[in-house]
N, C-alpha and C. Protein backbone atom coordinates (compact mmCIF):
# COMPACT_ATOMS: atom_id res chain seq x y z
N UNK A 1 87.28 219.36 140.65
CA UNK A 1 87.85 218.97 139.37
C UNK A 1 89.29 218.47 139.50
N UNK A 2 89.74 218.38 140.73
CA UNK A 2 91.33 218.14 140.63
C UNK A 2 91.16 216.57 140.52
N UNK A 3 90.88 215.85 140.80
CA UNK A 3 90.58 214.69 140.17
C UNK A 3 90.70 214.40 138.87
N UNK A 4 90.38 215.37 138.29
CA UNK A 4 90.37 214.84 136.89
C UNK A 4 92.47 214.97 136.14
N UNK A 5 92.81 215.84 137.39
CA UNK A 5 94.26 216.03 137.00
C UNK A 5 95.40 214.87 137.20
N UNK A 6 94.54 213.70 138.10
CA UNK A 6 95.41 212.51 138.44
C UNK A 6 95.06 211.33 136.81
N UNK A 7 94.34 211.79 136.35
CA UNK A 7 94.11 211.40 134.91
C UNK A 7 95.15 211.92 133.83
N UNK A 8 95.32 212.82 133.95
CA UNK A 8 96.53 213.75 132.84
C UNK A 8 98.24 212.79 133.83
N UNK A 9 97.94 213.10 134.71
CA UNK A 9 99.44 212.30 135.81
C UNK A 9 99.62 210.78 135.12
N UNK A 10 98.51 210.37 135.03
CA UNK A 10 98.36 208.77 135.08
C UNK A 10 99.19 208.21 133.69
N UNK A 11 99.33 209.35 133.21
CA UNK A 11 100.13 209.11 131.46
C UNK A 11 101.17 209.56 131.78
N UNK A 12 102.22 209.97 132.59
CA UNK A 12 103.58 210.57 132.82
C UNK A 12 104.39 208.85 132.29
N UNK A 13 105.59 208.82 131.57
CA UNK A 13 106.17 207.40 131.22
C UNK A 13 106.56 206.97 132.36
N UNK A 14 107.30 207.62 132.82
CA UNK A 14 107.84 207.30 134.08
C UNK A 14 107.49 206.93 135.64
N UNK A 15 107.15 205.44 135.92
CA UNK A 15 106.76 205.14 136.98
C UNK A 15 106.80 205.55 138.76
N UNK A 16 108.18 206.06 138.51
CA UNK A 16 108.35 206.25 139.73
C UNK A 16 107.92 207.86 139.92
N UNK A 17 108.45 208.64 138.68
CA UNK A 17 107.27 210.22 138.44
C UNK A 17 106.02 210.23 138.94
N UNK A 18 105.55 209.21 138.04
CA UNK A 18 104.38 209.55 137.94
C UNK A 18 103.31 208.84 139.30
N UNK A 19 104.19 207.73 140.12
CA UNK A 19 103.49 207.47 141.26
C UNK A 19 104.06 209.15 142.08
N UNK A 20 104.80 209.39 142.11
CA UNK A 20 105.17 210.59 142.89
C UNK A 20 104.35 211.61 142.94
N UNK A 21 103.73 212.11 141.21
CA UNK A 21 103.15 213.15 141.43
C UNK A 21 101.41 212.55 141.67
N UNK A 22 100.92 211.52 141.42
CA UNK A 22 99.70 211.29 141.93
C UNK A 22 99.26 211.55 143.50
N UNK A 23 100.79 210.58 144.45
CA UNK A 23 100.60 210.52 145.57
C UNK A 23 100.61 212.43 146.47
N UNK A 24 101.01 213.01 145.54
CA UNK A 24 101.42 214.70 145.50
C UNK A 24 100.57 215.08 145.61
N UNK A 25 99.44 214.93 144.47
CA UNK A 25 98.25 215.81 144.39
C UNK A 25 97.40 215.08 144.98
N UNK A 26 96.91 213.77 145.56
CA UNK A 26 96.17 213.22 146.67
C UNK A 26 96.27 213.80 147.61
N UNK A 27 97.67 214.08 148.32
CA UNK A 27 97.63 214.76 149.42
C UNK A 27 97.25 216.42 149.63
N UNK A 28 97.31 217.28 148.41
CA UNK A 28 97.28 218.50 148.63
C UNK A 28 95.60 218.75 148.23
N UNK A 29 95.59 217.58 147.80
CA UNK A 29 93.80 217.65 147.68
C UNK A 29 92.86 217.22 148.20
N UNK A 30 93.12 216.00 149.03
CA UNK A 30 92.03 214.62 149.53
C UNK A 30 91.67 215.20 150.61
N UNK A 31 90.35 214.99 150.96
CA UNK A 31 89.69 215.58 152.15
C UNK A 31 89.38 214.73 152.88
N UNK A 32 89.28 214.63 154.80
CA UNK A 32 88.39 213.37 155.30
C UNK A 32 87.01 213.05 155.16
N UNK A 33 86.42 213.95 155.00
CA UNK A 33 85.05 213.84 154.75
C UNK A 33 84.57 215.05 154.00
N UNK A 34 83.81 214.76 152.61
CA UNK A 34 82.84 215.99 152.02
C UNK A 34 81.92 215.37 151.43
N UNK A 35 81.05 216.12 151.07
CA UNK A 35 80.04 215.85 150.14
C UNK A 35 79.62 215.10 149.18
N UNK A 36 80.88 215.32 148.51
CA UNK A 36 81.64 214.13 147.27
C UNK A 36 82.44 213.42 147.25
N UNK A 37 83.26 212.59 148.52
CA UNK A 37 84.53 212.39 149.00
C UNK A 37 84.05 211.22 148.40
N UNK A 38 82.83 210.25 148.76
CA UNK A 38 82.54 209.07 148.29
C UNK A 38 82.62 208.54 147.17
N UNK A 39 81.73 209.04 146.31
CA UNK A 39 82.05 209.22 144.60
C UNK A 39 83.02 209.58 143.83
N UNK A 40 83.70 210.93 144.79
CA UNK A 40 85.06 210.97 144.43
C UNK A 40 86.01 209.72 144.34
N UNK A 41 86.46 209.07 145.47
CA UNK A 41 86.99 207.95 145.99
C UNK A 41 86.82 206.53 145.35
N UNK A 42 85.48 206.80 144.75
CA UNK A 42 85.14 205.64 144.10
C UNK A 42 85.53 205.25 142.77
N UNK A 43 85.41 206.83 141.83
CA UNK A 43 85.98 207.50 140.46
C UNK A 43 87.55 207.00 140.65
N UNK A 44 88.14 207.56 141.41
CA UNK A 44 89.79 207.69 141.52
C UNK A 44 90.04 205.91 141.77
N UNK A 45 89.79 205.09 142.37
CA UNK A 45 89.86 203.57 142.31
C UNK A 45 89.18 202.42 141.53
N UNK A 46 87.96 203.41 141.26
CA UNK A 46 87.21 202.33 139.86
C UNK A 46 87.51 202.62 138.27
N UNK A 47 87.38 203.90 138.41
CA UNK A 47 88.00 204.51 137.04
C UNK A 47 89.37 204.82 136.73
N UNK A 48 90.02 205.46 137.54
CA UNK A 48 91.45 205.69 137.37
C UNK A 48 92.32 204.84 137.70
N UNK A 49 91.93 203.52 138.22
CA UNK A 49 92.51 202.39 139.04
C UNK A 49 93.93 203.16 140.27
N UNK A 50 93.17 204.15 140.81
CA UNK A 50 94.68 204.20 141.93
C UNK A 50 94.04 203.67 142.78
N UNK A 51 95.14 203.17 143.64
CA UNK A 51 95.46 201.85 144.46
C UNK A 51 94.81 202.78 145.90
N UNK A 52 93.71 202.00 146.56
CA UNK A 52 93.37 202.66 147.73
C UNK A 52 94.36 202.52 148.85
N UNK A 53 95.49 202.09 149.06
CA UNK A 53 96.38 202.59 149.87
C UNK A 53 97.01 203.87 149.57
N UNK A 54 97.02 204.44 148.37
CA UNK A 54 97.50 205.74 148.23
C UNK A 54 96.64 206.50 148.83
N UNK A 55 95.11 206.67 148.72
CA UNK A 55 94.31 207.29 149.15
C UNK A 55 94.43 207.25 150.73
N UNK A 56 94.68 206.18 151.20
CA UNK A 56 94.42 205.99 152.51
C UNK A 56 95.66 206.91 153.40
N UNK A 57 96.91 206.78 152.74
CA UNK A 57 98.15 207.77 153.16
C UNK A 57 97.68 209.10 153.00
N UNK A 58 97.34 209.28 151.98
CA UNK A 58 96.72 210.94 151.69
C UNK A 58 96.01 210.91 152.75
N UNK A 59 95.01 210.40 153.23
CA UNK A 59 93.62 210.34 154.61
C UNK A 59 95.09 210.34 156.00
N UNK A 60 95.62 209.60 155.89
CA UNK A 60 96.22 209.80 157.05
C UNK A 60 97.14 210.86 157.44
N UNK A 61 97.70 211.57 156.39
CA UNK A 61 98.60 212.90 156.38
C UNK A 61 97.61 213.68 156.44
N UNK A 62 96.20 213.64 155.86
CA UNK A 62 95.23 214.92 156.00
C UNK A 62 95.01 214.75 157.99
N UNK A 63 94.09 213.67 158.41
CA UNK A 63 94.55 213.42 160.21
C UNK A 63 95.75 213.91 160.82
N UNK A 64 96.46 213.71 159.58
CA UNK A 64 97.91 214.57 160.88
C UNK A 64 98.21 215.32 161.18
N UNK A 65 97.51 215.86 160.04
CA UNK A 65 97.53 217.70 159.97
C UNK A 65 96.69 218.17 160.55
N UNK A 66 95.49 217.69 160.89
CA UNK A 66 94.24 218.37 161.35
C UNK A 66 94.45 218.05 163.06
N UNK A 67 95.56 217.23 163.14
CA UNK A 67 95.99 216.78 164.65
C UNK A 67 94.91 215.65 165.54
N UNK A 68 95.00 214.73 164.26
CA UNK A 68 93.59 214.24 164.80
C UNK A 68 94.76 212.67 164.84
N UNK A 69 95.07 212.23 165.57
CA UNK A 69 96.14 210.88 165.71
C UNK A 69 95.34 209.99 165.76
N UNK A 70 94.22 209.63 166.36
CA UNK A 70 93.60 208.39 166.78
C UNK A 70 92.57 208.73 167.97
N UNK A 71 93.06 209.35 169.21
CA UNK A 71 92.50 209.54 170.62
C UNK A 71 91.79 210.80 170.34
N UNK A 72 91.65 211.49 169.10
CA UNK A 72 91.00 213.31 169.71
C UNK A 72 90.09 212.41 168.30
N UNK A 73 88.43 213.48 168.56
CA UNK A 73 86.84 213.18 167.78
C UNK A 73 87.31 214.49 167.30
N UNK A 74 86.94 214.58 165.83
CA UNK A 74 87.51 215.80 164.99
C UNK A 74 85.68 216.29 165.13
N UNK A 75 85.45 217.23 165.40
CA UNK A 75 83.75 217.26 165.96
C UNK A 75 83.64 218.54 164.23
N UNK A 76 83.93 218.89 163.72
CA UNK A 76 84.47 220.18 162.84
C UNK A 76 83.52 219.06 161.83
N UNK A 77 84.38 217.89 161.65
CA UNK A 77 83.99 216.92 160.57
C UNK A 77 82.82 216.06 160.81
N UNK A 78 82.04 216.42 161.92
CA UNK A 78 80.95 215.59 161.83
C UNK A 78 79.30 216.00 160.85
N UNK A 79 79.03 214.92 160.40
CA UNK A 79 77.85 215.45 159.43
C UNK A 79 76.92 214.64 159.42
N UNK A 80 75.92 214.53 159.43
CA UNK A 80 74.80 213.29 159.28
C UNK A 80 74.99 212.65 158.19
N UNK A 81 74.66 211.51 157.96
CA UNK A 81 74.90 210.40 157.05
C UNK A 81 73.29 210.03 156.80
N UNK A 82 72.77 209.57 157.69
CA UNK A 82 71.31 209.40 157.43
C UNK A 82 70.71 209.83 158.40
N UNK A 83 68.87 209.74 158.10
CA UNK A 83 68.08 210.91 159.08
C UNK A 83 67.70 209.91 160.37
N UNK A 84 68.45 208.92 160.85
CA UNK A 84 68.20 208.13 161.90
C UNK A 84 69.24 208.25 163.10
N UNK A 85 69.70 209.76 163.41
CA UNK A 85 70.80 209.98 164.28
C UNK A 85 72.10 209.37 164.04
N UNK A 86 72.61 209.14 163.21
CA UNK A 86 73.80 208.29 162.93
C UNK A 86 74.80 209.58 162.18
N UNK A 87 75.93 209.64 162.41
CA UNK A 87 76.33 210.42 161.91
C UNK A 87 77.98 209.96 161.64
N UNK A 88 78.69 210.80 160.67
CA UNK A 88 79.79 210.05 159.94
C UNK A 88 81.37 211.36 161.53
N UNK A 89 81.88 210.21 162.37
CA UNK A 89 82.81 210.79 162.51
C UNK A 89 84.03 211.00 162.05
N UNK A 90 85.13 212.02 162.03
CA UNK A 90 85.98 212.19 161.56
C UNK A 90 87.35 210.94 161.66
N UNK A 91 87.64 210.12 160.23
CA UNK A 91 88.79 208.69 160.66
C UNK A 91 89.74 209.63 161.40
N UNK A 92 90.52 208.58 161.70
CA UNK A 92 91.62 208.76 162.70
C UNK A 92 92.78 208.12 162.09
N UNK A 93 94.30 209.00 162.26
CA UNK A 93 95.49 208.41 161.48
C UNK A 93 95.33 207.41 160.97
N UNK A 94 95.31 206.50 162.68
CA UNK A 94 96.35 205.17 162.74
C UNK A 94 95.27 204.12 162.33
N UNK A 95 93.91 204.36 161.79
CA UNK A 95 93.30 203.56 161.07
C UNK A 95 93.41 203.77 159.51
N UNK A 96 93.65 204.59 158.99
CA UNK A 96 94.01 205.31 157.73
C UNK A 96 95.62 204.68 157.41
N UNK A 97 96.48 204.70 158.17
CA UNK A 97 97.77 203.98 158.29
C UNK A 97 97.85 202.50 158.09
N UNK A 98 96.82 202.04 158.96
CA UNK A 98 96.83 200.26 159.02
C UNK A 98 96.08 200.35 157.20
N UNK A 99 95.00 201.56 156.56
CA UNK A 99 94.48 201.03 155.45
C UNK A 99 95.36 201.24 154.60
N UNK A 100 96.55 202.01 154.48
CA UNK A 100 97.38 202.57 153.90
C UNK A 100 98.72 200.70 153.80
N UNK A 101 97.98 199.76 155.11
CA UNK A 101 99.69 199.06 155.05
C UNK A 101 100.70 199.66 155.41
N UNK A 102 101.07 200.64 156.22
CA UNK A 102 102.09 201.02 156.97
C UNK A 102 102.06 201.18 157.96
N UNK A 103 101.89 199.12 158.37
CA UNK A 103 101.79 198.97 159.59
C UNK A 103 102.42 199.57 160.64
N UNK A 104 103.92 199.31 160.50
CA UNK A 104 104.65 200.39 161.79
C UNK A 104 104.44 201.52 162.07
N UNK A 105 103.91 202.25 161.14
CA UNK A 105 103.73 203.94 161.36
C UNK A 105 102.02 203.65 162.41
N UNK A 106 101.43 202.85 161.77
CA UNK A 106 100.20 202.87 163.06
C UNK A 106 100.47 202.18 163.85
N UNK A 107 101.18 201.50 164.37
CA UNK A 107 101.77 200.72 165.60
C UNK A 107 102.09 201.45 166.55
N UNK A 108 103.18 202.61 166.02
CA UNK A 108 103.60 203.66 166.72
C UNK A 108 102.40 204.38 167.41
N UNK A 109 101.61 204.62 166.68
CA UNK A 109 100.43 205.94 167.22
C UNK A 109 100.02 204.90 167.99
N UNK A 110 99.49 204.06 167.81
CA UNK A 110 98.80 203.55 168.66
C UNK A 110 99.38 202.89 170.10
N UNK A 111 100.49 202.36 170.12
CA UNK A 111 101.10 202.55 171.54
C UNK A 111 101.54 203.95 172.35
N UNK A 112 101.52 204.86 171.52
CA UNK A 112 102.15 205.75 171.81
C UNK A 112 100.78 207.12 172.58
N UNK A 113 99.90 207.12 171.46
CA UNK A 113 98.43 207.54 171.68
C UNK A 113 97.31 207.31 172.13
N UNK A 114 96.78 206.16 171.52
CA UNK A 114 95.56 205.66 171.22
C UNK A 114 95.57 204.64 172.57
N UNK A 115 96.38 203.74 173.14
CA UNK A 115 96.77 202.87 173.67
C UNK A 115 96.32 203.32 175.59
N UNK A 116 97.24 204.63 175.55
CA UNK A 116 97.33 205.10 177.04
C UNK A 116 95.87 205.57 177.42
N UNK A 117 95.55 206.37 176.26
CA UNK A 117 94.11 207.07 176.55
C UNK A 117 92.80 206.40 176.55
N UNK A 118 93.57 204.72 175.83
CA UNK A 118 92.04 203.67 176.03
C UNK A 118 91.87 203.46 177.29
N UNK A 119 93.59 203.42 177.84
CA UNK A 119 93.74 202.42 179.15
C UNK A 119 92.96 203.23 180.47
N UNK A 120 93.28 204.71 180.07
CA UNK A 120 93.28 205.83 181.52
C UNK A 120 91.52 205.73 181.29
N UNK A 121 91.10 206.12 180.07
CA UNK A 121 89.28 206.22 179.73
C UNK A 121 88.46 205.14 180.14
N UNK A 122 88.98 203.95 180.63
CA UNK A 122 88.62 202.45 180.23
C UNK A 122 87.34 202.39 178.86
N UNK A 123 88.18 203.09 177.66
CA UNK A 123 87.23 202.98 176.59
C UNK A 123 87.84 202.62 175.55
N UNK A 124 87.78 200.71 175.32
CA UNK A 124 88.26 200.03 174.89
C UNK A 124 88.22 199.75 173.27
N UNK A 125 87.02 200.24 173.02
CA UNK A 125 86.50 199.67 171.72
C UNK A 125 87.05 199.92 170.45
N UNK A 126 87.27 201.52 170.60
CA UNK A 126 87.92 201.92 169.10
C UNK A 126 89.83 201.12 169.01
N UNK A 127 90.35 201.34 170.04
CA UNK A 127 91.38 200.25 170.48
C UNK A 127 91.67 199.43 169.88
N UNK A 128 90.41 198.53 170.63
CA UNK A 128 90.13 197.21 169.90
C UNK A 128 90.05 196.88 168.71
N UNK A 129 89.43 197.87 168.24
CA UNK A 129 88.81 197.43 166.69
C UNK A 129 90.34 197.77 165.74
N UNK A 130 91.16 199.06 165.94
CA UNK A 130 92.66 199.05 165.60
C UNK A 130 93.71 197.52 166.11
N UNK A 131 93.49 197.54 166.85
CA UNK A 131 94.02 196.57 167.30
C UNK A 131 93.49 194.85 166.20
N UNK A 132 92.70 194.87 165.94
CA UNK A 132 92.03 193.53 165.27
C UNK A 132 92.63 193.55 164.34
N UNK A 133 92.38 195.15 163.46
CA UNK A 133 92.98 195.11 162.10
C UNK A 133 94.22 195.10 162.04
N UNK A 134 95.34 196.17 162.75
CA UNK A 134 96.54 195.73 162.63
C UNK A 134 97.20 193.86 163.02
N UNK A 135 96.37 193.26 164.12
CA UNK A 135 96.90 192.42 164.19
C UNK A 135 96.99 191.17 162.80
N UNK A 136 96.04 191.39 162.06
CA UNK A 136 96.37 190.49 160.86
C UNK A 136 97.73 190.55 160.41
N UNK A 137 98.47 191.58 160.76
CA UNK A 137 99.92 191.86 160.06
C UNK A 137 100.73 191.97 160.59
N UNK A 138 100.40 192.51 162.43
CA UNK A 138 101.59 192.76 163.28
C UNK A 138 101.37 191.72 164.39
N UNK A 139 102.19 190.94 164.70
CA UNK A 139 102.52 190.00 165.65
C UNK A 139 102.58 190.61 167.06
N UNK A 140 102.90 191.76 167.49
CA UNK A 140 102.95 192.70 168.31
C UNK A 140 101.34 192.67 169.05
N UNK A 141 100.78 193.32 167.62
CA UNK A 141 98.91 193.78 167.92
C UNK A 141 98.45 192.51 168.57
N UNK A 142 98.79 191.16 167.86
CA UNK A 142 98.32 190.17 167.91
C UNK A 142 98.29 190.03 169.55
N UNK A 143 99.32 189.91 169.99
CA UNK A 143 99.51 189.35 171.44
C UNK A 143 99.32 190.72 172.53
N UNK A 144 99.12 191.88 171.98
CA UNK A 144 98.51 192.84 173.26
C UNK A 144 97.24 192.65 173.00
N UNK A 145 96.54 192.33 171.91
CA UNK A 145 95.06 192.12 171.75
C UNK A 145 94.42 190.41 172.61
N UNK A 146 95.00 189.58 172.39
CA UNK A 146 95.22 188.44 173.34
C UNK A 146 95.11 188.65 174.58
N UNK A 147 96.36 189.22 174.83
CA UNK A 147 96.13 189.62 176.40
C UNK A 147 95.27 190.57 176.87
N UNK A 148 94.66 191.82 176.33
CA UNK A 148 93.55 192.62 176.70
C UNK A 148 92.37 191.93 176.94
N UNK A 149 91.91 191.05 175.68
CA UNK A 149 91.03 190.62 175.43
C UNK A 149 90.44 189.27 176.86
N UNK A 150 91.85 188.72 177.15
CA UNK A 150 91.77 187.61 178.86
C UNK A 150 91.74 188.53 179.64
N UNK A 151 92.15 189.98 179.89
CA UNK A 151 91.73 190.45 180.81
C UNK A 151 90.55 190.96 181.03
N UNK A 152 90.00 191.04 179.82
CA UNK A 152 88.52 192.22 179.57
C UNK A 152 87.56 190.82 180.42
């Protein structure tokens, strides 16, 4: 039901309040994965119109806390999705960061994290796929993804 409290927030006059206390109770509430996270998520951006980069910061402070940066499989959060072996793993910061638009803050993890442990694993993919998305925005991503990509 705390959802329904970013509805009572959403009427505060004051803009910069009232983004404050939304982005407040996203974080002390938003989960990476549950039951209802979907519908939830969907309610809070179709109905309440908050902006899915707020959500996505809340997702990435919940990863930070759970110590999950990018390079560690949160295995706690894994659950089946459908009955064909597929199952939903736990996001990771610095993809939650790039959905959030704060590009530099996932730039960081990801040279810093995500980057060394692709290189030492030679397990390129999740990398990659950070790497694609930040590069639409970071000129940086752009040209280590370039060059990975001539060497691969």
């Amino acid at each position: 039901m705390w959802h329904w409290s970013l509805f009572v927030l959403l009427h505060l006059h004051d803009p910069l309040h009232r983004k404050s206390c939304v982005k407040d109770v996203l974080c002390r509430h938003i989960r990476l994965w549950d039951s209802h996270s979907e519908e939830r998520e969907e309610f809070l951006v179709e109905k309440l119109k908050i902006p899915v980069e707020w959500i996505a910061e809340a997702k990435a402070l919940c990863a930070a806390t759970a110590g999950k940066r990018g390079d560690q499989v949160c295995d706690i959060f894994l659950r089946p999705l459908w009955s064909q072996d597929k199952v939903v793993v736990c996001p990771f910061k610095a993809w939650y960061l790039i959905k959030a638009k704060l590009y530099s803050e996932a730039h960081d993890i990801i040279v810093k994290w995500i980057a060394p442990d692709a290189i030492i694993n030679a397990d390129y993919e999740f990398f990659f796929e950070l790497l694609k998305e930040l590069s639409e925005t970071e000129v940086a991503a752009q040209v280590i993804l370039e060059k990975a990509l001539i060497k691969k």
